[in-house]
PDB file of N, CA and C in Angstrom:
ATOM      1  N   UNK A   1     -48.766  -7.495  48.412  1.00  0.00           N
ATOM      2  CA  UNK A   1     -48.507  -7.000  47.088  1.00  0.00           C
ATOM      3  C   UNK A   1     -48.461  -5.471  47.080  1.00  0.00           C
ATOM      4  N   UNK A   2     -49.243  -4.476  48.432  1.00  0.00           N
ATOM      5  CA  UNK A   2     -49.340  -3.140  47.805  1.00  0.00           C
ATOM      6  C   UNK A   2     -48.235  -3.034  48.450  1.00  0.00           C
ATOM      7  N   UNK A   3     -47.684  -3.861  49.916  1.00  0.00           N
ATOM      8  CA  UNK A   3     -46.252  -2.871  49.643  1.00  0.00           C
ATOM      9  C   UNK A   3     -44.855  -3.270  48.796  1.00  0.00           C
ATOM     10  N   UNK A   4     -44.734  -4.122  47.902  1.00  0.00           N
ATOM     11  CA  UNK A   4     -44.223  -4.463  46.985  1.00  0.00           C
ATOM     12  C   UNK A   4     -44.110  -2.918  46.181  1.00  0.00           C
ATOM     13  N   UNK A   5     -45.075  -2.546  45.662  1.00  0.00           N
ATOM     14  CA  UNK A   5     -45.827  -1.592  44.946  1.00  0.00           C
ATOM     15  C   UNK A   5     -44.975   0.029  46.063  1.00  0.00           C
ATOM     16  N   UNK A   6     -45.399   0.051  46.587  1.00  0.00           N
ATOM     17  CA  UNK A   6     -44.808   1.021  47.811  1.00  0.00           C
ATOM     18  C   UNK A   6     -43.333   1.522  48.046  1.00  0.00           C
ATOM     19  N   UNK A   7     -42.790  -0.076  48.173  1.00  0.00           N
ATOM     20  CA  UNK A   7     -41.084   0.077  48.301  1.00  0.00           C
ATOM     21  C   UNK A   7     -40.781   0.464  47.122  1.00  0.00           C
ATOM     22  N   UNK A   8     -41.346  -0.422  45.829  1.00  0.00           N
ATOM     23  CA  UNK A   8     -40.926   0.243  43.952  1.00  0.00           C
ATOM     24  C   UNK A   8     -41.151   1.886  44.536  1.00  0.00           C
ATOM     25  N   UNK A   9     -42.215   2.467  44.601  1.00  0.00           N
ATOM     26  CA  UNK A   9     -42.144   3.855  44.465  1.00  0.00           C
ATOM     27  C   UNK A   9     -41.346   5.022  45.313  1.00  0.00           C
ATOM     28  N   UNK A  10     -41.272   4.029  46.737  1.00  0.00           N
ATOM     29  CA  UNK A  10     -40.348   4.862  47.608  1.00  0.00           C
ATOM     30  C   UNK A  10     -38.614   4.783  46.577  1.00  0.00           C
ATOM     31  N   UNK A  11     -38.217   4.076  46.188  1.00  0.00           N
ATOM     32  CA  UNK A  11     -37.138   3.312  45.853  1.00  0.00           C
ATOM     33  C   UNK A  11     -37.681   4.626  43.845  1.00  0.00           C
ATOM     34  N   UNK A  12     -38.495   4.417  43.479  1.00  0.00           N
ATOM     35  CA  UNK A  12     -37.681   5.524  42.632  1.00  0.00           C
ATOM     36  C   UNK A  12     -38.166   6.799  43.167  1.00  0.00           C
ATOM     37  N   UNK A  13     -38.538   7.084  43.857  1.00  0.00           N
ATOM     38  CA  UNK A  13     -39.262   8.624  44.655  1.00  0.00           C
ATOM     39  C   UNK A  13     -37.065   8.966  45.107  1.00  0.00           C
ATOM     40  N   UNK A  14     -36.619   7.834  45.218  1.00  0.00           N
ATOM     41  CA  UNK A  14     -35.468   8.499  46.452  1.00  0.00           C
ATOM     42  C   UNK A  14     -34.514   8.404  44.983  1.00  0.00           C
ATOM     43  N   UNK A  15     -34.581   7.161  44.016  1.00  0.00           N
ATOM     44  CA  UNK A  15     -33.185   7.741  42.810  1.00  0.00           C
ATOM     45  C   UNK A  15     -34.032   8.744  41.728  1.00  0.00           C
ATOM     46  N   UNK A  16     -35.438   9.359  41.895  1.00  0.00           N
ATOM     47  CA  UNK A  16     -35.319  10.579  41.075  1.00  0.00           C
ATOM     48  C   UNK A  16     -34.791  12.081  41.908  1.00  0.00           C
ATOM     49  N   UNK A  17     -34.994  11.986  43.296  1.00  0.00           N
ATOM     50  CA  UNK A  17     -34.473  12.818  44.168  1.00  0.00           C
ATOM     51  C   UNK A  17     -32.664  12.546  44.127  1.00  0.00           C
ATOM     52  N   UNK A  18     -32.601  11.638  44.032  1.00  0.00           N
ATOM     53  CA  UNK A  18     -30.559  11.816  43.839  1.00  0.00           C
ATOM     54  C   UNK A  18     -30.621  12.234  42.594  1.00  0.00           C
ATOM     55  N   UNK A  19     -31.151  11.825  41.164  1.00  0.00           N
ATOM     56  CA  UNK A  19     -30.923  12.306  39.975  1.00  0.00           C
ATOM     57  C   UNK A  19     -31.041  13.825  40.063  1.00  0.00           C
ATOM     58  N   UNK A  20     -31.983  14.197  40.583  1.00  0.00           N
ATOM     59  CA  UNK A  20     -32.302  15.954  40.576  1.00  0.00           C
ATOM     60  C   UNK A  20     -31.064  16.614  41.523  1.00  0.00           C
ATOM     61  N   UNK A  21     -30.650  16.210  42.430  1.00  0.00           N
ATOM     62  CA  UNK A  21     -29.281  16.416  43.620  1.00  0.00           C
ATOM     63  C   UNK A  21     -28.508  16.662  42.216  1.00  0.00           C
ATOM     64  N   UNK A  22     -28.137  15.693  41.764  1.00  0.00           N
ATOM     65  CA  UNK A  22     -26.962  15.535  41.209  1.00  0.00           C
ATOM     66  C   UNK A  22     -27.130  16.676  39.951  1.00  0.00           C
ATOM     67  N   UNK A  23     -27.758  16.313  39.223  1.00  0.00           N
ATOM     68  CA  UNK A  23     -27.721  17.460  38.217  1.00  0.00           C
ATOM     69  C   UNK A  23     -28.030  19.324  38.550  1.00  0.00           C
ATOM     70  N   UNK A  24     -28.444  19.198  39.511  1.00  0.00           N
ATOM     71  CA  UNK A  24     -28.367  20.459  40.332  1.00  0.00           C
ATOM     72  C   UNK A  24     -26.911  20.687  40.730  1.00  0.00           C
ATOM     73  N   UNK A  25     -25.961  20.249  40.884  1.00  0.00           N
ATOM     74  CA  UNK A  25     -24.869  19.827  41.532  1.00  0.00           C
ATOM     75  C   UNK A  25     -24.024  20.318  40.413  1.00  0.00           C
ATOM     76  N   UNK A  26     -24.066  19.402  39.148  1.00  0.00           N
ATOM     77  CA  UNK A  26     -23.381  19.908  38.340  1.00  0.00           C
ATOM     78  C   UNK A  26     -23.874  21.062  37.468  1.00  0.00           C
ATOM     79  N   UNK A  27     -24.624  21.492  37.743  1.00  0.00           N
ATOM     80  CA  UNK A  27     -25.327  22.800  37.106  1.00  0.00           C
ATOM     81  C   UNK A  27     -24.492  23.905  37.719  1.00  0.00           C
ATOM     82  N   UNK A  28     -24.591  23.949  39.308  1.00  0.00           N
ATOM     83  CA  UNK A  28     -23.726  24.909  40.144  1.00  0.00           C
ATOM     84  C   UNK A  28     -22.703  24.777  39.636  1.00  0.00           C
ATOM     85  N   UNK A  29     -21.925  23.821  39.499  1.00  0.00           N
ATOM     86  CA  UNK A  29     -20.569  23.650  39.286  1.00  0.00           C
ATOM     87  C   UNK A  29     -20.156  24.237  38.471  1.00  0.00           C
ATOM     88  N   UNK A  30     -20.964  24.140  37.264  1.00  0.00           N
ATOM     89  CA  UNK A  30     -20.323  24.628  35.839  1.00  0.00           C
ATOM     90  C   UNK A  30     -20.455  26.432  35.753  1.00  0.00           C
ATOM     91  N   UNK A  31     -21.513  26.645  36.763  1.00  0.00           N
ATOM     92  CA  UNK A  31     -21.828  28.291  36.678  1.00  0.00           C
ATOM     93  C   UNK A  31     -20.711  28.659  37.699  1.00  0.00           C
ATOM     94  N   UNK A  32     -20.309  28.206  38.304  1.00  0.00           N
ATOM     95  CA  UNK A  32     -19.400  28.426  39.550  1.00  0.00           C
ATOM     96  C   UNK A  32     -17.500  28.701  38.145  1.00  0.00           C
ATOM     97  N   UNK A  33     -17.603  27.595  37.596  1.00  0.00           N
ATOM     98  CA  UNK A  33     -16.463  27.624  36.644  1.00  0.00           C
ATOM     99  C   UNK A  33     -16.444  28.432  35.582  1.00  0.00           C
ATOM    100  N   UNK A  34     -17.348  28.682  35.202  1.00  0.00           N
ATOM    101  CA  UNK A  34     -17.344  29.984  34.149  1.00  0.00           C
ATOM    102  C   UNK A  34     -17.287  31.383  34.676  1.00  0.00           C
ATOM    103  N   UNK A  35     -18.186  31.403  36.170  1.00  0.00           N
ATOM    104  CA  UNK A  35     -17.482  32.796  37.055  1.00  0.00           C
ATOM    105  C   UNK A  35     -16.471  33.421  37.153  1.00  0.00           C
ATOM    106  N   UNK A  36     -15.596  32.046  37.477  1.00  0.00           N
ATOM    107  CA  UNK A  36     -14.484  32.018  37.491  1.00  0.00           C
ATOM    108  C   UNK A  36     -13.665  32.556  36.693  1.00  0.00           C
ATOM    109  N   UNK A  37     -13.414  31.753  35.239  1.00  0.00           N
ATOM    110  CA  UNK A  37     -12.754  32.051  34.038  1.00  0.00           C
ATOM    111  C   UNK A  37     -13.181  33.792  33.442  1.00  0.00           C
ATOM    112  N   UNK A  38     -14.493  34.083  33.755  1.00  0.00           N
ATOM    113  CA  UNK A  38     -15.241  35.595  33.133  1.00  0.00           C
ATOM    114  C   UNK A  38     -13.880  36.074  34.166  1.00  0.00           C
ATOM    115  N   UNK A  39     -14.085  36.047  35.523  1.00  0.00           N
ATOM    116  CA  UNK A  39     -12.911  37.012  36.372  1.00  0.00           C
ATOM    117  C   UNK A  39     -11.588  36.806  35.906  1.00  0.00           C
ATOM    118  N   UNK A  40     -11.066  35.721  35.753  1.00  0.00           N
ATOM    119  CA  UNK A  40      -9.632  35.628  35.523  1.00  0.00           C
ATOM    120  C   UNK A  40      -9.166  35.761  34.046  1.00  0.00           C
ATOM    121  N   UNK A  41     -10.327  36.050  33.423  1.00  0.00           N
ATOM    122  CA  UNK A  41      -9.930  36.837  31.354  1.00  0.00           C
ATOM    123  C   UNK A  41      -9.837  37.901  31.584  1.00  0.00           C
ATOM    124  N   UNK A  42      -8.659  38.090  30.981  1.00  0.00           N
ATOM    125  CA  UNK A  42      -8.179  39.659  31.348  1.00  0.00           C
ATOM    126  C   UNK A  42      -8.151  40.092  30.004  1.00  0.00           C
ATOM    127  N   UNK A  43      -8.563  41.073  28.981  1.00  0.00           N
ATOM    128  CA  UNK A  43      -8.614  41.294  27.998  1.00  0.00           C
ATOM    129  C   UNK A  43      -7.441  41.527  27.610  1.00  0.00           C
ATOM    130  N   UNK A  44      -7.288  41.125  25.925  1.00  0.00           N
ATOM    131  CA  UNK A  44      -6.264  41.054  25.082  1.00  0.00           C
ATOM    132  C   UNK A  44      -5.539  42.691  24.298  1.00  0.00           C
ATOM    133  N   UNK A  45      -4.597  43.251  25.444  1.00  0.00           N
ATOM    134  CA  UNK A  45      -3.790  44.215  25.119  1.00  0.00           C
ATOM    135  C   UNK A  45      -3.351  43.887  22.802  1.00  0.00           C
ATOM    136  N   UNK A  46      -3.864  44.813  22.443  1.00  0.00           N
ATOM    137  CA  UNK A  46      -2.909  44.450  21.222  1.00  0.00           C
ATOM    138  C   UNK A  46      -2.644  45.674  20.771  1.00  0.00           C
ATOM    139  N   UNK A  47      -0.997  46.386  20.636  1.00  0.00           N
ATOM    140  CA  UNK A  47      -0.955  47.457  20.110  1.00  0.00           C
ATOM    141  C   UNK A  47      -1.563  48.001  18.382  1.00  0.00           C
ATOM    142  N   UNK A  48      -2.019  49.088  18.524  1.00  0.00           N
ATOM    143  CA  UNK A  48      -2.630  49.786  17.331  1.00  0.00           C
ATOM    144  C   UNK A  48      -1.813  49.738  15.990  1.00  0.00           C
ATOM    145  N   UNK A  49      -0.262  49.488  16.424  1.00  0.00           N
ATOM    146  CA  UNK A  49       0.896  49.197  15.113  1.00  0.00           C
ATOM    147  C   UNK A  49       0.772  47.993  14.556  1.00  0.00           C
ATOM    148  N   UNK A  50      -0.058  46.994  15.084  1.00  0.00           N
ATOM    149  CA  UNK A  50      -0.065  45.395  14.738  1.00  0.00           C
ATOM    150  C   UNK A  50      -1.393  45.699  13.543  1.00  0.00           C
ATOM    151  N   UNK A  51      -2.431  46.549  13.545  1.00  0.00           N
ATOM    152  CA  UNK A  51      -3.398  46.978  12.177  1.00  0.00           C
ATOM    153  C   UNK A  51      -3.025  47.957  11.001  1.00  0.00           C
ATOM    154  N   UNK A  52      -1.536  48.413  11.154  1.00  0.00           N
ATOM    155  CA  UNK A  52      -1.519  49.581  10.334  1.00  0.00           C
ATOM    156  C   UNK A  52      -0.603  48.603   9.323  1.00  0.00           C
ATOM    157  N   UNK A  53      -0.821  49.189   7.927  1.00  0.00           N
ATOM    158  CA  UNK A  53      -0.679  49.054   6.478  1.00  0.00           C
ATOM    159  C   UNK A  53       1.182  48.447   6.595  1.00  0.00           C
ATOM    160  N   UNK A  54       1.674  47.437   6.194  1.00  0.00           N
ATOM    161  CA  UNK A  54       2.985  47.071   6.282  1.00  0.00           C
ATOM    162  C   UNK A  54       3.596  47.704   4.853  1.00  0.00           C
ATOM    163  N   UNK A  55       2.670  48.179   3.652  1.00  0.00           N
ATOM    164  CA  UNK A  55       3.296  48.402   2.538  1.00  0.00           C
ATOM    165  C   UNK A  55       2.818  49.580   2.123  1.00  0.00           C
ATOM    166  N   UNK A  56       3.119  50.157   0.580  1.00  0.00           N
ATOM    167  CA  UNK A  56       3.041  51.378   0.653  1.00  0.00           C
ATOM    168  C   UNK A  56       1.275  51.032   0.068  1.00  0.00           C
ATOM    169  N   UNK A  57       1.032  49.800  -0.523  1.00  0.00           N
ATOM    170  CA  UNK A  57      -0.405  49.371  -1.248  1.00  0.00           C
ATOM    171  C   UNK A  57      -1.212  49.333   0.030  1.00  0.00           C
ATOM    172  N   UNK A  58      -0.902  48.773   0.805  1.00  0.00           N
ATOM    173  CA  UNK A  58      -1.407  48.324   2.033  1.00  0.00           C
ATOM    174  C   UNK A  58      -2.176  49.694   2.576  1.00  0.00           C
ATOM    175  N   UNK A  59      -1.282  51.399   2.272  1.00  0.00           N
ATOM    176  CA  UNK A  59      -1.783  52.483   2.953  1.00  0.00           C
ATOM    177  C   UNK A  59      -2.538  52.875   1.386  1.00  0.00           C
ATOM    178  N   UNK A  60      -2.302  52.572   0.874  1.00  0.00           N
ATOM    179  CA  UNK A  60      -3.557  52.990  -0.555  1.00  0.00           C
ATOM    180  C   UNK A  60      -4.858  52.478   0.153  1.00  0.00           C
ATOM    181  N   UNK A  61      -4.630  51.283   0.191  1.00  0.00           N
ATOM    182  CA  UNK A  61      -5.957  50.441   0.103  1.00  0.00           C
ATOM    183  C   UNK A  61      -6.780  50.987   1.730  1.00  0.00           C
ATOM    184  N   UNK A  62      -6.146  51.433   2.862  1.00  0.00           N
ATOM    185  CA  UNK A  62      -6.621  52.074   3.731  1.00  0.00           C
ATOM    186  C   UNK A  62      -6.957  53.373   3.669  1.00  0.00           C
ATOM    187  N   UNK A  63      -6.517  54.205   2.680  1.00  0.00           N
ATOM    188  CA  UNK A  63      -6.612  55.283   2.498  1.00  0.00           C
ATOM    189  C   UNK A  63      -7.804  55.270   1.425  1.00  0.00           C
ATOM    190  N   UNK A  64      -8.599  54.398   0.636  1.00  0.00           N
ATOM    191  CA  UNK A  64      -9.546  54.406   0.029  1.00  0.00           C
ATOM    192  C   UNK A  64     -10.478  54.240   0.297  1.00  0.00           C
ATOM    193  N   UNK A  65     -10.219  53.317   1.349  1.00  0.00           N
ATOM    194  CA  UNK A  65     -11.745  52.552   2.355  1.00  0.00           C
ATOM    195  C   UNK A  65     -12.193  53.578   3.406  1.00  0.00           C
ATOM    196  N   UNK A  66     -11.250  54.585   3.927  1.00  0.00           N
ATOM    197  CA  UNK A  66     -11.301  55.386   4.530  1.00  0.00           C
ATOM    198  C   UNK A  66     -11.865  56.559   3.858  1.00  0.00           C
ATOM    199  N   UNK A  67     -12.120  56.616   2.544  1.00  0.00           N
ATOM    200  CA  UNK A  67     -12.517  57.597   1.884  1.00  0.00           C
ATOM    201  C   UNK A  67     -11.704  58.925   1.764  1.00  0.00           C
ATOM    202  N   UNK A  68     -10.291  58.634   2.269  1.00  0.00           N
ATOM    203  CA  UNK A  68      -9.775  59.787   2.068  1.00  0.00           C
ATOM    204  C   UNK A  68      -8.984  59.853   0.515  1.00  0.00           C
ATOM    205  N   UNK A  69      -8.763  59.332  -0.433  1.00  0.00           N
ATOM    206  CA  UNK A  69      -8.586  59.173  -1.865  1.00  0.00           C
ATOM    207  C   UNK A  69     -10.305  58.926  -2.676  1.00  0.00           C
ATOM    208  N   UNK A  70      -9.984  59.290  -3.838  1.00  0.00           N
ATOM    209  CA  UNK A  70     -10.828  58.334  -4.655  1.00  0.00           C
ATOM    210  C   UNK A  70     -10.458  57.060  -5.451  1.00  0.00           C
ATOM    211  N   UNK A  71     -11.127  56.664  -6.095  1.00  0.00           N
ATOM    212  CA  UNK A  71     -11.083  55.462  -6.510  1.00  0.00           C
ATOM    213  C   UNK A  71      -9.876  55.571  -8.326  1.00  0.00           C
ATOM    214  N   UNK A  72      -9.869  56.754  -8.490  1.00  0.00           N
ATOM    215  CA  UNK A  72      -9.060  57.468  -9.374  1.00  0.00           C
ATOM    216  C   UNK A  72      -7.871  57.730  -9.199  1.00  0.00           C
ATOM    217  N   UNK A  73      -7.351  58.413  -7.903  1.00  0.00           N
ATOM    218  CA  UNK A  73      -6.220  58.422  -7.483  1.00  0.00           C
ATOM    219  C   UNK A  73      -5.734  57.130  -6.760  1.00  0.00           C
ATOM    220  N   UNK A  74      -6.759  56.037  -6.278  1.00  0.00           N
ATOM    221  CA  UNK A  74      -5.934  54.779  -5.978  1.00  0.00           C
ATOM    222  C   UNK A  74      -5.334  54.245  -7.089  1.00  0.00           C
ATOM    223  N   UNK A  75      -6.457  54.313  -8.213  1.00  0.00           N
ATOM    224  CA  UNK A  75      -5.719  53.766  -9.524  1.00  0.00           C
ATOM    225  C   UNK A  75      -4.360  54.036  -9.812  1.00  0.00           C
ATOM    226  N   UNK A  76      -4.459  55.503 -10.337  1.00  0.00           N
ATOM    227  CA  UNK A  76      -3.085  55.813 -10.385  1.00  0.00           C
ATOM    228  C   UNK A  76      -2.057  55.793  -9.564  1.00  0.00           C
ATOM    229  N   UNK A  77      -2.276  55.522  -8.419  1.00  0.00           N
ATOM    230  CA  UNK A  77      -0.912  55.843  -7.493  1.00  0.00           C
ATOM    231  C   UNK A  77      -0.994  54.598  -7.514  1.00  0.00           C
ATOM    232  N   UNK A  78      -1.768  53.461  -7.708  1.00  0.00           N
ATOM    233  CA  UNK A  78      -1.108  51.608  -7.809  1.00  0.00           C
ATOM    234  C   UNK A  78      -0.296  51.427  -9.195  1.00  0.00           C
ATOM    235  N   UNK A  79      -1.039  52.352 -10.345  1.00  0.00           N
ATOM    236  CA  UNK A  79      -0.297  52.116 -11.621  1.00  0.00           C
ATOM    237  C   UNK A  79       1.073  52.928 -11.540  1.00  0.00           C
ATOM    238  N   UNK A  80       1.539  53.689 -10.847  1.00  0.00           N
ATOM    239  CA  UNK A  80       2.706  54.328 -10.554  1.00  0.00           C
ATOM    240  C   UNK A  80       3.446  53.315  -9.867  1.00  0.00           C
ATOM    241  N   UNK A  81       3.285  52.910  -8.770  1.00  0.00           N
ATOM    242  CA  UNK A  81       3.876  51.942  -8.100  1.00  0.00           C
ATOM    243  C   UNK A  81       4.303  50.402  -9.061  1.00  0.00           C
ATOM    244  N   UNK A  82       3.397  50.529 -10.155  1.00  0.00           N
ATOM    245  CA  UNK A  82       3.687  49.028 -10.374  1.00  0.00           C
ATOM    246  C   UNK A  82       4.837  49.258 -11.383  1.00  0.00           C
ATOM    247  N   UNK A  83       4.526  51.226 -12.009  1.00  0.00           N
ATOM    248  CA  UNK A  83       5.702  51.373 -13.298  1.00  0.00           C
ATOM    249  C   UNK A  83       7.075  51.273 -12.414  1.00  0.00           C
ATOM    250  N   UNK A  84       7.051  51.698 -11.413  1.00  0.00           N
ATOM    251  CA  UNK A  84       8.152  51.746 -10.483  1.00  0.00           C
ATOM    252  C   UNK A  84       9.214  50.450  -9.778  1.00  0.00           C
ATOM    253  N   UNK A  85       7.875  49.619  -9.885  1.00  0.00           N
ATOM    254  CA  UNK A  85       8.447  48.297  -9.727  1.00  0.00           C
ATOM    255  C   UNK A  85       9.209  47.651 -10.989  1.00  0.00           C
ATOM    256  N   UNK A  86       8.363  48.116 -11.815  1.00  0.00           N
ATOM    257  CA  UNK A  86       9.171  47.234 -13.558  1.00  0.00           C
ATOM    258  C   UNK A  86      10.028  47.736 -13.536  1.00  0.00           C
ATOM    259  N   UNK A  87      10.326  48.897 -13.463  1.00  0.00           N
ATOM    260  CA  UNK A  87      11.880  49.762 -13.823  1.00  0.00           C
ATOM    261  C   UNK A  87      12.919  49.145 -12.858  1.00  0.00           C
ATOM    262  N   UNK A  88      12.521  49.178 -11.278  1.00  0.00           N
ATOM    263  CA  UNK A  88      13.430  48.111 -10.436  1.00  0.00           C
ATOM    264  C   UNK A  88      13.903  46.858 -10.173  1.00  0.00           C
ATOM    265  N   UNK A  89      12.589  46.481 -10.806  1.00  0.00           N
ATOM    266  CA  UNK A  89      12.928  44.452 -10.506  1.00  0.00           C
ATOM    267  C   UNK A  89      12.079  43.977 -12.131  1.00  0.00           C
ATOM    268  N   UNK A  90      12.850  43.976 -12.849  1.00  0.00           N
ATOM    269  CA  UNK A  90      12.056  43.982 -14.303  1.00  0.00           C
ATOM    270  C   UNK A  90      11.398  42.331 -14.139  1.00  0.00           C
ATOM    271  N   UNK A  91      10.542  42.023 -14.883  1.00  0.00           N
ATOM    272  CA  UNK A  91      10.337  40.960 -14.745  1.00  0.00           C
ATOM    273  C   UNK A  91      10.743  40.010 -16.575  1.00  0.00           C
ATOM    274  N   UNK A  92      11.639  38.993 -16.374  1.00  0.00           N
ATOM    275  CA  UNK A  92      12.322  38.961 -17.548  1.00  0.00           C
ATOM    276  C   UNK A  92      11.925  37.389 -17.718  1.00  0.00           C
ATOM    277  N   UNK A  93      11.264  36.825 -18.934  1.00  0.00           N
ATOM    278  CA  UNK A  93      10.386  35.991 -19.102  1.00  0.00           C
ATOM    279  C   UNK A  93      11.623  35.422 -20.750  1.00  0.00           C
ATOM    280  N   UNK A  94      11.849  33.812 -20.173  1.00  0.00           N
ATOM    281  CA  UNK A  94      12.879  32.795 -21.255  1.00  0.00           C
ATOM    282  C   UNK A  94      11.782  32.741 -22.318  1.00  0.00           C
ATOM    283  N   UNK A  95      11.175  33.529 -22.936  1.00  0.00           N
ATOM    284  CA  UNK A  95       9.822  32.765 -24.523  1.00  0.00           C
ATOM    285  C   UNK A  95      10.923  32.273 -25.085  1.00  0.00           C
ATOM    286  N   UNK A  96      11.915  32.224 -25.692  1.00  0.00           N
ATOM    287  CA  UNK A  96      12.383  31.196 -26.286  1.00  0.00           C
ATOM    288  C   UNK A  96      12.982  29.740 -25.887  1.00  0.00           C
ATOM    289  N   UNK A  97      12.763  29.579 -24.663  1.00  0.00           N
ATOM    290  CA  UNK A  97      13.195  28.311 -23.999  1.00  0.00           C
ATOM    291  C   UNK A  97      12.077  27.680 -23.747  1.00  0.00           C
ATOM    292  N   UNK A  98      11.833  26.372 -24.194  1.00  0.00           N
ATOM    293  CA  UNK A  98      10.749  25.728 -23.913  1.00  0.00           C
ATOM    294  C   UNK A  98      10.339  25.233 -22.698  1.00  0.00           C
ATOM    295  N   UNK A  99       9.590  24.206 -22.087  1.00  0.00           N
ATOM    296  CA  UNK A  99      10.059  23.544 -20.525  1.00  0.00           C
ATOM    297  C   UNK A  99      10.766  23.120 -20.620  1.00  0.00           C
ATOM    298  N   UNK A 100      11.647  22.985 -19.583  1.00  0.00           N
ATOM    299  CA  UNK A 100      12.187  22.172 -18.647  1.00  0.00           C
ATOM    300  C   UNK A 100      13.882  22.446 -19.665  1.00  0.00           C
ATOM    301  N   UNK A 101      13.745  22.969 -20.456  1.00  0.00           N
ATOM    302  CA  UNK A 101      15.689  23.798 -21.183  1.00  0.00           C
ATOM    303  C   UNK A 101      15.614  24.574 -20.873  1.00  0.00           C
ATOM    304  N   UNK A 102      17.367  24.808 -20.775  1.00  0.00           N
ATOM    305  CA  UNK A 102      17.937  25.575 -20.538  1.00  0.00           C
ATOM    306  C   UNK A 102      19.096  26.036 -21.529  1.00  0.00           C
TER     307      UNK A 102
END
């Protein structure tokens, strides 16, 4: 009976020693693969023209955050821009047509 008892313990003494192999195994592995990938990321070139303002609001609103305007002259130079817009592209509203007539 004790070596009954004996072989059980040799027998998990040897699959907790493969369990520890193995997960040691894939432990390397995965530090071995992220080595890897850290060397072969090559940082992301992005030119400085891809952050700058596409509109003329766009350089207000950078030019405020930047503190180079105040919060006075953003006003006005957006309320200029917007009189500028009505005069160009008026915005012209049917109130006498109900939905869906014409």
């Amino acid at each position: 009976m004790t070596r009954r008892r004996f072989d059980k313990a040799v027998a998990m003494l040897i699959l907790f020693l493969l369990i520890l192999v193995l997960a040691a195994a894939c432990v390397l592995a995965v530090r071995g693969v992220r080595a890897e990938a850290r060397k072969a990321e090559e940082p992301l070139l992005v030119p400085e023209s891809f952050f700058a303002p596409q509109s003329l609001e766009g350089v207000l609103c950078t030019q405020l955050l930047d503190g180079d305007i105040t919060r006075r002259q953003y006003l006005r130079s957006m309320a200029g821009i917007a009189a500028r817009d009505e005069a160009r592209h008026p915005l012209v509203v049917p109130w006498h047509l109900g939905a869906g007539e014409e």
